[in-house]
Protein backbone atom coordinates (compact mmCIF):
# COMPACT_ATOMS: atom_id res chain seq x y z
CA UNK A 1 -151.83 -15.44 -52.25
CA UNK A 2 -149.38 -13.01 -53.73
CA UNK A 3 -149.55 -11.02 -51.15
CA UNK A 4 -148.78 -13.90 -48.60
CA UNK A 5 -145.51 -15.04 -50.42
CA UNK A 6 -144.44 -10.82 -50.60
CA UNK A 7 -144.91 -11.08 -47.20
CA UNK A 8 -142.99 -14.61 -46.45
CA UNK A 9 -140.04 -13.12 -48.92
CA UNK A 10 -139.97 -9.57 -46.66
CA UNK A 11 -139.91 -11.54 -43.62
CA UNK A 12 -136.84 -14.08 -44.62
CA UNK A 13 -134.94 -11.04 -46.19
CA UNK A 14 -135.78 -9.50 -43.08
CA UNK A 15 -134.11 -12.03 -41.17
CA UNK A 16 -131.14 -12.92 -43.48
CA UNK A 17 -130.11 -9.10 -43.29
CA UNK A 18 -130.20 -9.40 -39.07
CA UNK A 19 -128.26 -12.64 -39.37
CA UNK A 20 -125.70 -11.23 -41.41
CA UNK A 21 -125.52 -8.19 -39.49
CA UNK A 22 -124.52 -10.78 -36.15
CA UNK A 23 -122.41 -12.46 -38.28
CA UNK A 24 -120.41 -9.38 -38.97
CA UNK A 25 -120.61 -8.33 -35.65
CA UNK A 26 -119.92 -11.84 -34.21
CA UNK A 27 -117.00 -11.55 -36.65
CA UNK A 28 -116.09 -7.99 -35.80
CA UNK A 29 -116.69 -7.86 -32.09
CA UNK A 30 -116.54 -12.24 -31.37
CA UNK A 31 -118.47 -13.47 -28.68
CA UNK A 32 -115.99 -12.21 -26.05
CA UNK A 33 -114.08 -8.65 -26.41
CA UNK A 34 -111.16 -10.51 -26.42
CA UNK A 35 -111.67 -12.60 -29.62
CA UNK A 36 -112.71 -10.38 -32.00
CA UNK A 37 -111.29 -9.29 -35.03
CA UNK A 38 -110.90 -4.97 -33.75
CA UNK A 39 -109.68 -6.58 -30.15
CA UNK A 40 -106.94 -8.80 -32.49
CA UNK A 41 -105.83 -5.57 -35.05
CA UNK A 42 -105.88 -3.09 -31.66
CA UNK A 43 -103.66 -5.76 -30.27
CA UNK A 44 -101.30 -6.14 -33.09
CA UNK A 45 -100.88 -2.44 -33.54
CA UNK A 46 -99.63 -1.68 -29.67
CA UNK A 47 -97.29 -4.88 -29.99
CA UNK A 48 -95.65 -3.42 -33.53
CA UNK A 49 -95.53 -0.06 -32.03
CA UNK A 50 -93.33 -1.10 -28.83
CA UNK A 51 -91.61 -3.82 -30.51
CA UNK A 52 -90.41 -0.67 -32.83
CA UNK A 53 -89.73 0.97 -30.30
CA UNK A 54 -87.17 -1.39 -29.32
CA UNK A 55 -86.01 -2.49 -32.50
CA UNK A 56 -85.25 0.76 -34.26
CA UNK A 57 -82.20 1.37 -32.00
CA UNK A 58 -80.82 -1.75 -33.14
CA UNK A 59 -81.65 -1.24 -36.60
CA UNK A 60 -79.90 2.23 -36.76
CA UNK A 61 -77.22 0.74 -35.19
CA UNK A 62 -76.81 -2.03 -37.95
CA UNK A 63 -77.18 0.44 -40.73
CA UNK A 64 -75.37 3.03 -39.35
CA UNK A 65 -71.94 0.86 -38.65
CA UNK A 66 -71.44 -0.59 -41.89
CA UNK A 67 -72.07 3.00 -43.78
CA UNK A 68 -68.96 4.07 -45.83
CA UNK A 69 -67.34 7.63 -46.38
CA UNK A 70 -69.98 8.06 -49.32
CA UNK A 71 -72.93 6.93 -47.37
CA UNK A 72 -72.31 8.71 -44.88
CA UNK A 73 -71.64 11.54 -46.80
CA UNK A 74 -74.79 11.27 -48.87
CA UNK A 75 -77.71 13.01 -47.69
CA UNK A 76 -80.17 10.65 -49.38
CA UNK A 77 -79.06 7.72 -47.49
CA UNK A 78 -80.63 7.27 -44.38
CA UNK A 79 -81.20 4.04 -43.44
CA UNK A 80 -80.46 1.45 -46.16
CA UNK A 81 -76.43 2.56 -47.30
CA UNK A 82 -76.18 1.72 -50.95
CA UNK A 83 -72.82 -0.27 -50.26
CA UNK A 84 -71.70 -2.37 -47.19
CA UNK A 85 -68.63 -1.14 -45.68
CA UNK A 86 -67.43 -3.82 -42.76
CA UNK A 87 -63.77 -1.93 -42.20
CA UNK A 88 -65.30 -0.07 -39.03
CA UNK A 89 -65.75 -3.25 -37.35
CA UNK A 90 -62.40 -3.90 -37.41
CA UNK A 91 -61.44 -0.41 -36.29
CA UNK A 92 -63.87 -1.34 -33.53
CA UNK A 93 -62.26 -4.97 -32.42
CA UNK A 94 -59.23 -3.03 -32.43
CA UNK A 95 -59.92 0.39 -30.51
CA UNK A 96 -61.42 -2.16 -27.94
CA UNK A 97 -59.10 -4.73 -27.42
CA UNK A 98 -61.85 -6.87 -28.01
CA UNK A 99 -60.72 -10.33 -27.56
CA UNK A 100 -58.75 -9.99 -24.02
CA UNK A 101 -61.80 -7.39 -22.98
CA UNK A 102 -64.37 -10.44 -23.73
CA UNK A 103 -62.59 -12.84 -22.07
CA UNK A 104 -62.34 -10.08 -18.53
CA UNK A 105 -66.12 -9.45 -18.98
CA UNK A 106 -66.99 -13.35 -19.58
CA UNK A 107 -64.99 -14.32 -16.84
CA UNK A 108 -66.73 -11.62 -14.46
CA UNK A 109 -70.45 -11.99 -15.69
CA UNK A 110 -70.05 -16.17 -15.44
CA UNK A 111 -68.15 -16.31 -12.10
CA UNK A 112 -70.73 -13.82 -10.50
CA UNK A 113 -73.58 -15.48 -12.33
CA UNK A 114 -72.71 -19.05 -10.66
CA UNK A 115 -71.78 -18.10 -7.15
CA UNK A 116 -75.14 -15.93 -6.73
CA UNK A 117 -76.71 -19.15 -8.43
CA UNK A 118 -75.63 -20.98 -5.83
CA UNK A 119 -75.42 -18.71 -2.74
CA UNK A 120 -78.95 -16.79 -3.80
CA UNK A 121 -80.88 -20.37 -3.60
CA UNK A 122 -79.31 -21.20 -0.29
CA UNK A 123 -81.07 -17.86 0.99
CA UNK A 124 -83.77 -17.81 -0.80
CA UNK A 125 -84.66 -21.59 0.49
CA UNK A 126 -84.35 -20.47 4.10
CA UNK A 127 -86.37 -17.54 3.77
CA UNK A 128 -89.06 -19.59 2.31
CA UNK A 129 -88.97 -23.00 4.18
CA UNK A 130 -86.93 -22.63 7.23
CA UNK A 131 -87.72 -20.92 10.84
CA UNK A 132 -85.28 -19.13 12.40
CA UNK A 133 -84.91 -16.19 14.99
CA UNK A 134 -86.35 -12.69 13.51
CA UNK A 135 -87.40 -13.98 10.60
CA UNK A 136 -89.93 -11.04 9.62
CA UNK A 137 -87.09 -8.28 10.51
CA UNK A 138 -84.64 -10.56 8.05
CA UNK A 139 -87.45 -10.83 5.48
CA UNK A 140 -88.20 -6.56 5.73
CA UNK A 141 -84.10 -6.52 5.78
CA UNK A 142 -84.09 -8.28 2.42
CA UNK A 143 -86.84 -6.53 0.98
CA UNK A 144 -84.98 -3.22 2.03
CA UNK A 145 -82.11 -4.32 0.44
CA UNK A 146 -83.79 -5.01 -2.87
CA UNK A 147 -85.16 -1.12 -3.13
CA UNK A 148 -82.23 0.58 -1.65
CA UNK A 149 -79.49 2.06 -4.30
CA UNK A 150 -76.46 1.27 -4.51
CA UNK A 151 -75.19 4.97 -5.01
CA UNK A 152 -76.13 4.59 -1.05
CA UNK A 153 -73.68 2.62 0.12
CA UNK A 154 -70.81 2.67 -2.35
CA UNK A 155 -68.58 5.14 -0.09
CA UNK A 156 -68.50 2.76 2.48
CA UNK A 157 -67.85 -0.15 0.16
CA UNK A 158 -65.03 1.61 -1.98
CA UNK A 159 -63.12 2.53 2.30
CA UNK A 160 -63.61 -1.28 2.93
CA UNK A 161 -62.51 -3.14 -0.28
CA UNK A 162 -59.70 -0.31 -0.40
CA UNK A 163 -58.71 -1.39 2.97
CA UNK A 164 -58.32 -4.83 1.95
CA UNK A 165 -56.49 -3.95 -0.94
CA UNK A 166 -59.24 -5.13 -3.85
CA UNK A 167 -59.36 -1.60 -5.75
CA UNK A 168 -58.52 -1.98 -9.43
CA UNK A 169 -59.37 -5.82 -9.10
CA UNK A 170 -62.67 -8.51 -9.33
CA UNK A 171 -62.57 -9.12 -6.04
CA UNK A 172 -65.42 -6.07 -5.10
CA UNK A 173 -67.78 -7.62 -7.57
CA UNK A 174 -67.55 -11.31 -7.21
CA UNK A 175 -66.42 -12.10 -3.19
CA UNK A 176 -69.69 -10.02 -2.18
CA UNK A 177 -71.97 -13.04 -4.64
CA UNK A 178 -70.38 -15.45 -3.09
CA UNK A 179 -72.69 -14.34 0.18
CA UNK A 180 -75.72 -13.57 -1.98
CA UNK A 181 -74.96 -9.94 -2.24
CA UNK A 182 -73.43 -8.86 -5.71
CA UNK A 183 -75.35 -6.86 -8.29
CA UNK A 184 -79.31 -7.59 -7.90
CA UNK A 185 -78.69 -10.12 -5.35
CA UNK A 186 -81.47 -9.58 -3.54
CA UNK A 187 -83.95 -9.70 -6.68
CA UNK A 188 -82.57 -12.93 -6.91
CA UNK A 189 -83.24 -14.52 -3.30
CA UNK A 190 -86.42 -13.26 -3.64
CA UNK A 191 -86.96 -15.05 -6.49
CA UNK A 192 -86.09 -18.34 -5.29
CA UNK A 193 -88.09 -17.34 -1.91
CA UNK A 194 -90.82 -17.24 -4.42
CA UNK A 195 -90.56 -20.60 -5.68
CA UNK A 196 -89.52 -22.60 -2.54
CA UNK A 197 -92.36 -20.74 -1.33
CA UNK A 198 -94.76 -22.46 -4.40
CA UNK A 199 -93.70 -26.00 -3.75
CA UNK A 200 -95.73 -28.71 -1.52
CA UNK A 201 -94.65 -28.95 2.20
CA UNK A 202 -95.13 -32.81 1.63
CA UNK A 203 -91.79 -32.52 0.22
CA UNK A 204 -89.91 -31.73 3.10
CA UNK A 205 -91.97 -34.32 5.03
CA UNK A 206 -91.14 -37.26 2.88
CA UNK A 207 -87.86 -36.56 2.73
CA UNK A 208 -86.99 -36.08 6.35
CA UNK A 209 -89.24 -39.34 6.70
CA UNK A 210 -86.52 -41.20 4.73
CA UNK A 211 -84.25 -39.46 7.37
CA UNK A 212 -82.49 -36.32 4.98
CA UNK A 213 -81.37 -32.99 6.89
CA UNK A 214 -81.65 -29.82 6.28
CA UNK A 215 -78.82 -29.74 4.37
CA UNK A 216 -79.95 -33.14 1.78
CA UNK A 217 -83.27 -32.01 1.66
CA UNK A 218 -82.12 -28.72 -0.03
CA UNK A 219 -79.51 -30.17 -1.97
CA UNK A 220 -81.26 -33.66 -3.26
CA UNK A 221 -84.54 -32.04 -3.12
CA UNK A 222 -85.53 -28.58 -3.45
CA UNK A 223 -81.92 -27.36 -5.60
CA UNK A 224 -82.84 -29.89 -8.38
CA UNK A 225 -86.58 -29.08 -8.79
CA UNK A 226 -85.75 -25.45 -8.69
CA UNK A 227 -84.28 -25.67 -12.63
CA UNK A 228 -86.54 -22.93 -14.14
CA UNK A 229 -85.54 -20.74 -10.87
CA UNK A 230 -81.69 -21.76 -12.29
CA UNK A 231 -81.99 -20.42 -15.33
CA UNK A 232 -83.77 -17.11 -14.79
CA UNK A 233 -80.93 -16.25 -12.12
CA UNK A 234 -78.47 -16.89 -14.68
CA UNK A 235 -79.37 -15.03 -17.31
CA UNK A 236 -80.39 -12.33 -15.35
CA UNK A 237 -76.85 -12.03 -13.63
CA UNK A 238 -74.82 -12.90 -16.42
CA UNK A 239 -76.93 -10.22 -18.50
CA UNK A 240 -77.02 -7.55 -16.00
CA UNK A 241 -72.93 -8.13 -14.72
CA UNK A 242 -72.22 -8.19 -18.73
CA UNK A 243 -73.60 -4.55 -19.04
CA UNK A 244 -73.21 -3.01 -15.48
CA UNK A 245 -70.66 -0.15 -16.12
CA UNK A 246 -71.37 1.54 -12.72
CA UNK A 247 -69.48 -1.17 -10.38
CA UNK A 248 -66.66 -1.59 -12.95
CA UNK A 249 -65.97 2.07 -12.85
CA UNK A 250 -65.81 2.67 -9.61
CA UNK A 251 -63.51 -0.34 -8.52
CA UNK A 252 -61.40 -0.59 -11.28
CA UNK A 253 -61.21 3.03 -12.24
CA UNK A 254 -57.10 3.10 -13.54
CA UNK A 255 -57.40 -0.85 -13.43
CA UNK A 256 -55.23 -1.41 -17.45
CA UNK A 257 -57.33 -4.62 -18.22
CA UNK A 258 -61.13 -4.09 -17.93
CA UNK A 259 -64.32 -5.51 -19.60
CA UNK A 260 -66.05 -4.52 -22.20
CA UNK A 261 -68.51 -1.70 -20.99
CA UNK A 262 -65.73 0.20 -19.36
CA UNK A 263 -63.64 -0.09 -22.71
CA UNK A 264 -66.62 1.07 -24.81
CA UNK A 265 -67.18 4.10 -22.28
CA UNK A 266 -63.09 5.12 -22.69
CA UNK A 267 -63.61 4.73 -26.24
CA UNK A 268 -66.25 7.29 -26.99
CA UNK A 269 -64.41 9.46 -24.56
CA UNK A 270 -61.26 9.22 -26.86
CA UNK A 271 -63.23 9.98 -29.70
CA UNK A 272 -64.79 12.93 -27.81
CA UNK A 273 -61.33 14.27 -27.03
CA UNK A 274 -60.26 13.62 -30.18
CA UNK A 275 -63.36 15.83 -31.98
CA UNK A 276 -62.97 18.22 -29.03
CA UNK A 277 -58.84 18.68 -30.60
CA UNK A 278 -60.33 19.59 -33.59
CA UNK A 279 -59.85 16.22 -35.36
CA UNK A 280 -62.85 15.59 -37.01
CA UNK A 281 -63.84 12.51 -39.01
CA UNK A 282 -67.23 11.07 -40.35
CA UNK A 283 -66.34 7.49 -38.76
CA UNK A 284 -67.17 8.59 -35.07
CA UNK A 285 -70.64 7.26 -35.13
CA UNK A 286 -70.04 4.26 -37.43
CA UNK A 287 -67.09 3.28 -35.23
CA UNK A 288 -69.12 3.32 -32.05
CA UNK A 289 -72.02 1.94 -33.32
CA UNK A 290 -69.98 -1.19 -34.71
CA UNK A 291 -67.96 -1.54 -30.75
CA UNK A 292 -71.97 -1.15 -29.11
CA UNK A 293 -72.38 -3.67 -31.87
CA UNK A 294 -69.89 -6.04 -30.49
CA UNK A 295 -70.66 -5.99 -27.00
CA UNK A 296 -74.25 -7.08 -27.82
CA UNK A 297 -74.00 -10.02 -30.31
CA UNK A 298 -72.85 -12.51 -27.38
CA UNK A 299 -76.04 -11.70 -25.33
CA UNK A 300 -78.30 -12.11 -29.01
CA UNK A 301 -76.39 -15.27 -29.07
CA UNK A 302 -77.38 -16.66 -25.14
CA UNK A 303 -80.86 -14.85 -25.65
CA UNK A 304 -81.00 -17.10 -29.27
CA UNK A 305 -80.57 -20.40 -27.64
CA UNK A 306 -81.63 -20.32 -23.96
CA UNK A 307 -85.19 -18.13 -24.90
CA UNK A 308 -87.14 -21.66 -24.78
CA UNK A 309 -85.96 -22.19 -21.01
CA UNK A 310 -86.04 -18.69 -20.25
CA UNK A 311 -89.63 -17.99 -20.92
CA UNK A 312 -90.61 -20.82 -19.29
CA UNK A 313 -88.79 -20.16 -16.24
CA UNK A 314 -90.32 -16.52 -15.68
CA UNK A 315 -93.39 -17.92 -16.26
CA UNK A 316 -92.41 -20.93 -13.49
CA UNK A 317 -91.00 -18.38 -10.85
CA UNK A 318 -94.10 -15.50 -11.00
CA UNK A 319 -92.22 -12.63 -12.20
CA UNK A 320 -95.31 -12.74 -14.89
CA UNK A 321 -97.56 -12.28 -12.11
């Protein structure tokens, strides 16, 4: 009889130890890779590694600009300053002509930003729902246009807008959006090719059935739905035209009133020069960390409150995919 219950107890430790062992492993492991506590912490580390990655800049940046003489000085202090020093962001608004540079590089980012809107989902709409001659060599065309750099054809587009008379003006960068063309305007007809592409043809047939055109069916159809397209192509362009510095440069080169990323760039050349004439001072770096400082806090800002409809327009368009 003893024996018997020995044997019963063996047996049920027995079998608690194996369930506790799947437990742990259910726990560990989870009944898919993907939900287990080492896929979760394998996950989290990569995603705090690259989100360091990207932060760090901004954090030595922050630190770095609001360092005083002493901090700077001080070979202890590293990333936390002991004191807060805020007088190099004024030296910065100044040295930068900040608020008539962020008006130039507003006005150039928002104008481009709503005529490719515009002119990009006109294209993009044809490409996607429309037949017309040589469609495929138009299509390859567009696709050509999207890998091709501009350092290719900038010769021939500084001869022509300097034949016109547009050099040291806005004219190079915002007539060519008005025609789809601009910076990334290709990226951005393809998008919208992408998601005219995605939408029902039943559309277009119950609205020329209640007897719309071409031209209402895109503009009381297909341009309202395409919202989430809308906002991706604006941020994008508005983002991208905000920090190009290669376009400015070359076609407004000895242009006096410019935006923002061509009056950082003569900036750090000034203080170059000016270290290079022997004048050194410890405020270089805090100075031009508080002006790259400047030019980002209005993008934070539109990142901050458009992020909601942002997401959800990549996700809408397939640029996830």
């Amino acid at each position: 009889m003893q024996l018997q219950k020995s044997g019963r107890a063996r047996r049920f430790a027995g079998e608690t130890a194996r369930s506790r062992i799947e437990w742990m492993k259910y726990r560990v492991v989870g009944a898919e890779l993907d939900n287990g506590i080492l896929f979760k912490a394998l996950l989290y580390v990569i995603l705090i590694n690259v989100a360091f990655i990207y932060v760090k800049p901004i954090l030595y940046m922050a630190t770095t600009m609001v360092k005083d003489a002493k901090n700077i000085l001080d070979p202890t202090v590293i990333w936390v300053p002991k004191s807060l020093y805020f007088g190099h962001l004024a030296e910065a608004t100044r040295l930068l002509n900040y608020a008539k540079s962020f008006v130039i590089s507003v006005s150039l980012s928002a104008s481009v930003s709503v005529l490719q809107l515009f002119s990009c989902a006109v294209a993009g709409y044809a490409f996607a729902r429309l037949d017309f001659p040589l469609k495929p060599l138009w299509t390859a065309l567009l696709l050509f246009t999207f890998i091709m750099p501009p350092q290719v054809v900038i010769l021939p587009s500084i001869m022509l807008f300097k034949g016109f008379g547009w050099m040291d003006t806005f004219l190079p960068m915002v007539v060519p959006a008005l025609f789809g063309h601009g910076l990334k305007g290709a990226m951005f007809v393809i998008i919208y090719r992408s998601f005219y592409a995605s939408l029902p043809k039943e559309l277009d047939e119950a609205a020329r059935m209640d007897g719309a055109n071409g031209v209402k069916l895109f503009f009381r159809v297909m341009f309202p739905l395409s919202k989430s397209a809308i906002v991706v192509v604006v941020l994008f362009s508005f983002v991208w035209n905000w920090n190009d510095f290669y376009l400015p440069s070359i076609f407004m080169f000895t242009a006096e009133h410019v935006p923002l990323s061509i009056t950082l760039a003569r900036l750090a050349a000034e203080l170059k020069q000016a270290a290079g004439a022997g004048e050194m001072t410890v405020f270089a770096e805090s100075i031009k960390m508080a002006a790259a400082f400047l030019i980002i806090v209005p993008l934070l800002l539109v990142y901050f409150f458009a992020q909601r409809w942002f997401i959800e327009g990549v996700e809408r368009t397939g640029l996830v995919e």
